[in-house]
PDB file of N, CA and C in Angstrom:
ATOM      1  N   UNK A   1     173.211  85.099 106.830  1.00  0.00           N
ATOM      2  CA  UNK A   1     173.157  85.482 105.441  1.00  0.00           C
ATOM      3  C   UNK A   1     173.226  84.221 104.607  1.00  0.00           C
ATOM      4  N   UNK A   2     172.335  84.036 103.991  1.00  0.00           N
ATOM      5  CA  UNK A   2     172.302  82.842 102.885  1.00  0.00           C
ATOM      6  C   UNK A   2     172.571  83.591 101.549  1.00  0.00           C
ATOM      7  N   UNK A   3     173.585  83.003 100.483  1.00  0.00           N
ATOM      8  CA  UNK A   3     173.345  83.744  99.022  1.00  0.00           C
ATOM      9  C   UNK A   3     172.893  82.191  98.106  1.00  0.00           C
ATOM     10  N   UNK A   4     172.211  82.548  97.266  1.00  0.00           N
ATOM     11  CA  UNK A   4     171.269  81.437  96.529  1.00  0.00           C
ATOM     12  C   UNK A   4     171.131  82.078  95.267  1.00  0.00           C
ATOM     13  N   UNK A   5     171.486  81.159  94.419  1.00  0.00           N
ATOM     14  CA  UNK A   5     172.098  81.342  92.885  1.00  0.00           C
ATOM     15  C   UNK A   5     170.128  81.335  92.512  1.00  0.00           C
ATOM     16  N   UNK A   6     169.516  82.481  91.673  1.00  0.00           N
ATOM     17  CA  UNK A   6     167.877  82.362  91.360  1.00  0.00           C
ATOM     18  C   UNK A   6     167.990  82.371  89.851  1.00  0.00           C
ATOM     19  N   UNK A   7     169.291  81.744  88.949  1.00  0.00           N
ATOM     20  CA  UNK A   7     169.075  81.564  87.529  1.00  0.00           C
ATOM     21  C   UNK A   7     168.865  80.044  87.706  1.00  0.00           C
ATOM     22  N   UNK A   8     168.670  79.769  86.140  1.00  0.00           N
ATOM     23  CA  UNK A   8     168.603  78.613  85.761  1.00  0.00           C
ATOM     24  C   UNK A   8     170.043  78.054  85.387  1.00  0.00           C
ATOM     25  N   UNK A   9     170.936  78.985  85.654  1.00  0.00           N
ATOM     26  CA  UNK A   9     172.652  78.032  85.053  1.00  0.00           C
ATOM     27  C   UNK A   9     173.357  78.235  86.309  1.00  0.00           C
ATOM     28  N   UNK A  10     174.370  77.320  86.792  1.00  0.00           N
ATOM     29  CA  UNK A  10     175.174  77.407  87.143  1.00  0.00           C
ATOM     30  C   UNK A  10     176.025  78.524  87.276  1.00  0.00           C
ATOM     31  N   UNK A  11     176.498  78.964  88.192  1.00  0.00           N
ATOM     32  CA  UNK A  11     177.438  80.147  88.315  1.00  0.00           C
ATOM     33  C   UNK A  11     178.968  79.588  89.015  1.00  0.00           C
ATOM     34  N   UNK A  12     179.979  80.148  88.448  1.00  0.00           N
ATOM     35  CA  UNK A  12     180.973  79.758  88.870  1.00  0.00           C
ATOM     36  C   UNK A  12     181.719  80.930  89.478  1.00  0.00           C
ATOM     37  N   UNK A  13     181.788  80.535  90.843  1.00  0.00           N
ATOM     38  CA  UNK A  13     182.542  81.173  91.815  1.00  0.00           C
ATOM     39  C   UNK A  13     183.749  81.560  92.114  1.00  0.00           C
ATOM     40  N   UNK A  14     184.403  81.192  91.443  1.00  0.00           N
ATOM     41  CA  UNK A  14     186.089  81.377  91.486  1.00  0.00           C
ATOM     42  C   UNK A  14     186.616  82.281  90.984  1.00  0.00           C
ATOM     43  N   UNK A  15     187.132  83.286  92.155  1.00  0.00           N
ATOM     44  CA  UNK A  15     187.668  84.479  91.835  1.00  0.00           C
ATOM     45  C   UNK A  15     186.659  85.542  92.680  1.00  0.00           C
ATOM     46  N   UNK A  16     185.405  85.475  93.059  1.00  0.00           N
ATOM     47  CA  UNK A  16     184.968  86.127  93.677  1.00  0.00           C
ATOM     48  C   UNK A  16     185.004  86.531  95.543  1.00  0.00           C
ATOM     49  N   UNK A  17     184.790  87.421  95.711  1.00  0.00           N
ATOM     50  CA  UNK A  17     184.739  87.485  97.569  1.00  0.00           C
ATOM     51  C   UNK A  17     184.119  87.844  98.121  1.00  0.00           C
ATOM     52  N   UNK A  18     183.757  87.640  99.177  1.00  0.00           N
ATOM     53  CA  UNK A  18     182.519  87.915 100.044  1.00  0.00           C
ATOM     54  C   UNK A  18     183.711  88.742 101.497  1.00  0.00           C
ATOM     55  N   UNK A  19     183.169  89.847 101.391  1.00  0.00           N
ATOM     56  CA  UNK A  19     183.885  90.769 102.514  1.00  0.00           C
ATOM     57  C   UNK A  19     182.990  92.057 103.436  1.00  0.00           C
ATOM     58  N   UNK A  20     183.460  91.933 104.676  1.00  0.00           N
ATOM     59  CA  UNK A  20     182.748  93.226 104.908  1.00  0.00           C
ATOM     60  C   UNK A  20     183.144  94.647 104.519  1.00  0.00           C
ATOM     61  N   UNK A  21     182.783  95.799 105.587  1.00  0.00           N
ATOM     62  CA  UNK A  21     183.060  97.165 104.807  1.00  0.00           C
ATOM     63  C   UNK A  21     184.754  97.298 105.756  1.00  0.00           C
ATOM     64  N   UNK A  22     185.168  96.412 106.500  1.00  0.00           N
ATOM     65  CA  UNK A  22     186.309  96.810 106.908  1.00  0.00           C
ATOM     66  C   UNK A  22     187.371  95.186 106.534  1.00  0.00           C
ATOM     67  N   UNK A  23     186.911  95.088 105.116  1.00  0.00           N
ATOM     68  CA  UNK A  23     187.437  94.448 104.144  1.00  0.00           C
ATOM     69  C   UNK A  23     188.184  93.102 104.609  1.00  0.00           C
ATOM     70  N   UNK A  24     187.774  92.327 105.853  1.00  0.00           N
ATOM     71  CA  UNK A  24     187.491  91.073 105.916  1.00  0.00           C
ATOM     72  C   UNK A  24     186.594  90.010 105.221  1.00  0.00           C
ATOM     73  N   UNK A  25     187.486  88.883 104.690  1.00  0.00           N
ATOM     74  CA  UNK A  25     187.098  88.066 104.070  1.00  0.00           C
ATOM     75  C   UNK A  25     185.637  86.862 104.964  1.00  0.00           C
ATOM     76  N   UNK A  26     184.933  86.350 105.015  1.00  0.00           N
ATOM     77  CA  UNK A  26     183.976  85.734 105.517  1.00  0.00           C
ATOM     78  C   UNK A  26     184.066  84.163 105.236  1.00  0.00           C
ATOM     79  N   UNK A  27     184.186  83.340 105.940  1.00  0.00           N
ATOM     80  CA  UNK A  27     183.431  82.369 105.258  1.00  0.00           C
ATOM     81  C   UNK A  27     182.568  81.515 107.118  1.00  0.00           C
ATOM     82  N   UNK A  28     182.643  82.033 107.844  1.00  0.00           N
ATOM     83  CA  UNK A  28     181.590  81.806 108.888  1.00  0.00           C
ATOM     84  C   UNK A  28     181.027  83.108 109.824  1.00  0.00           C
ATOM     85  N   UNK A  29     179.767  83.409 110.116  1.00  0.00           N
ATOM     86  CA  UNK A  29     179.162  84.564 110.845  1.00  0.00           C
ATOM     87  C   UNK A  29     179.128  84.439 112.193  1.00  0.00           C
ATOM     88  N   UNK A  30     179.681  85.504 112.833  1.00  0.00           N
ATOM     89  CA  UNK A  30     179.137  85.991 113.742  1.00  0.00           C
ATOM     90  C   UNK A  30     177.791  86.854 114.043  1.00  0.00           C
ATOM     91  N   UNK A  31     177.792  86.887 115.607  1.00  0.00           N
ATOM     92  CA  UNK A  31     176.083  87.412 116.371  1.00  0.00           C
ATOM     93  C   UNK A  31     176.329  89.320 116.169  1.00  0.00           C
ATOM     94  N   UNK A  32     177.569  89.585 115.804  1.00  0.00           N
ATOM     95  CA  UNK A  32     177.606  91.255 115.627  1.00  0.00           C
ATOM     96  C   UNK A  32     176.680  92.069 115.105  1.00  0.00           C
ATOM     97  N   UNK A  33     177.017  92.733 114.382  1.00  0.00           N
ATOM     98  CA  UNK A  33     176.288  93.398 113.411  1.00  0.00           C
ATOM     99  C   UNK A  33     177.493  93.992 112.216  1.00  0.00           C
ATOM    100  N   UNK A  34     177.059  93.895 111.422  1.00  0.00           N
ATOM    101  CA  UNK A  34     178.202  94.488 110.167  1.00  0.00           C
ATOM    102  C   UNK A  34     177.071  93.985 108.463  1.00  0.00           C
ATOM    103  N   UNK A  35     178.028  94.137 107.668  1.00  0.00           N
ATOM    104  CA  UNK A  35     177.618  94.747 106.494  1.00  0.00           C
ATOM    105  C   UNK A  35     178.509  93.786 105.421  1.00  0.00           C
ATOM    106  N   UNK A  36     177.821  92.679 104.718  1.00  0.00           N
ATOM    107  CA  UNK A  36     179.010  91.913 103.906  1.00  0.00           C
ATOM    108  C   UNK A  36     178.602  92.682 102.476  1.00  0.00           C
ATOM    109  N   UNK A  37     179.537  92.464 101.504  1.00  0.00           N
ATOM    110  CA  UNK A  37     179.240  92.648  99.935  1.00  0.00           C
ATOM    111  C   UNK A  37     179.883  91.710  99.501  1.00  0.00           C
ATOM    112  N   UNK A  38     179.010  91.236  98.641  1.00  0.00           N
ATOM    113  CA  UNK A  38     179.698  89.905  97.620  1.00  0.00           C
ATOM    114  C   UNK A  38     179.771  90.679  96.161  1.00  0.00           C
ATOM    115  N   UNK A  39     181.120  90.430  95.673  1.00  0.00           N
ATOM    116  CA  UNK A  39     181.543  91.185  94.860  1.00  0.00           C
ATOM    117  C   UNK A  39     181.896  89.822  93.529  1.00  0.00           C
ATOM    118  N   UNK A  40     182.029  90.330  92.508  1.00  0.00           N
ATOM    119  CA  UNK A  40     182.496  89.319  91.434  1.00  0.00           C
ATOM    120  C   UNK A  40     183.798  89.413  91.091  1.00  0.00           C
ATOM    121  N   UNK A  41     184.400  88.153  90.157  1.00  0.00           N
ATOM    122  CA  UNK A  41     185.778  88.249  89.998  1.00  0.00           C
ATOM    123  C   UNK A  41     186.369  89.381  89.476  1.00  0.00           C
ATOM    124  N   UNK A  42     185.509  90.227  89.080  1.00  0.00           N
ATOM    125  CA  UNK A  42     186.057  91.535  88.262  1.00  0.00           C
ATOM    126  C   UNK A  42     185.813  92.990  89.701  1.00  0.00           C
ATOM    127  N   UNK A  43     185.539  92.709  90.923  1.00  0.00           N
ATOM    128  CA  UNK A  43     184.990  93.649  91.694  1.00  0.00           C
ATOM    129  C   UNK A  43     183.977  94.234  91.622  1.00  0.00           C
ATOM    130  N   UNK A  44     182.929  93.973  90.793  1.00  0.00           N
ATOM    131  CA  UNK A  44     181.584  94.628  90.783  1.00  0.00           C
ATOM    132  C   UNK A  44     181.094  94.095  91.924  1.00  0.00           C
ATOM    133  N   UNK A  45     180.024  95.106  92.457  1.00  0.00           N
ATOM    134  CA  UNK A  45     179.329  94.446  93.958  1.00  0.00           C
ATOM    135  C   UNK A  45     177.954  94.143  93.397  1.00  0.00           C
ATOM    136  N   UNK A  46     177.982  92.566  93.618  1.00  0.00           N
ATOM    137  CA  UNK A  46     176.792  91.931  93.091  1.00  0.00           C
ATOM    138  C   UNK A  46     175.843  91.742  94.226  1.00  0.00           C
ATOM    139  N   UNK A  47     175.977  91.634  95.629  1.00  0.00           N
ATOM    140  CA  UNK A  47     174.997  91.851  96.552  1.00  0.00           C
ATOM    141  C   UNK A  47     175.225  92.315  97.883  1.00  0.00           C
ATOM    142  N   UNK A  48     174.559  93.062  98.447  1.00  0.00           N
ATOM    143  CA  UNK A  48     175.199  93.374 100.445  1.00  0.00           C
ATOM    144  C   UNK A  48     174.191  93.151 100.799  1.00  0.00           C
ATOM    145  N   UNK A  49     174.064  92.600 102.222  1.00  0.00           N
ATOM    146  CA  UNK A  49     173.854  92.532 103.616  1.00  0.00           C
ATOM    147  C   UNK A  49     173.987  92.745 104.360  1.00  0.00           C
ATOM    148  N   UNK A  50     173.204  93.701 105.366  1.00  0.00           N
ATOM    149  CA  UNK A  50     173.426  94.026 106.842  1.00  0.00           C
ATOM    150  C   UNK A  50     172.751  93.228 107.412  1.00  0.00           C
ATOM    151  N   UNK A  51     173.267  92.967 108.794  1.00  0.00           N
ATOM    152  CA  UNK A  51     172.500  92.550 110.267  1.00  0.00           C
ATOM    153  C   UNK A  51     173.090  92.714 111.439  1.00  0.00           C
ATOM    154  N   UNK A  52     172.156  92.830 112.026  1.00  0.00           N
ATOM    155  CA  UNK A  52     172.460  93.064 113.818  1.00  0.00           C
ATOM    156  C   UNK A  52     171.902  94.885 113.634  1.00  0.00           C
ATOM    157  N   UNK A  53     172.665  95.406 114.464  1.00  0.00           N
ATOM    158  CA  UNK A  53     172.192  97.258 114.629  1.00  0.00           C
ATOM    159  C   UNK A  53     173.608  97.876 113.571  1.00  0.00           C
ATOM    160  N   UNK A  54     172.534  98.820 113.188  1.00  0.00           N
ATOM    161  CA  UNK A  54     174.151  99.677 112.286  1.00  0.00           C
ATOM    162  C   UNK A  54     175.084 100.595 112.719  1.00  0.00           C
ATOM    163  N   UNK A  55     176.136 100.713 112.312  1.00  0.00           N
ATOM    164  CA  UNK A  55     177.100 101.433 113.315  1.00  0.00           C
ATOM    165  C   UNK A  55     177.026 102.740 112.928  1.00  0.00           C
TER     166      UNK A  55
END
């Protein structure tokens, strides 16, 4: 999973989390399969990703 900022400003990250659906935090991937959501400092879910097979 790559996330890549597609504005023209800067975004500041602090305060936000990147977790799966059994609400582990991420910051390196495994070959599994699961489901991340990157959420903003306020908890809105600003993007998900699956890979591998779904459960």
């Amino acid at each position: 999973m790559e996330i890549t900022n597609t504005t023209r400003d800067g975004i500041n990250l602090r305060g936000w989390t990147l977790r799966d659906r059994d609400g582990n935090r991420y910051r390196v991937w495994d070959n599994g399969s699961d489901t991340a959501t990157l959420r903003d400092d306020r908890g809105r879910t600003v993007d998900t990703e699956t890979w591998g097979r779904r459960r």
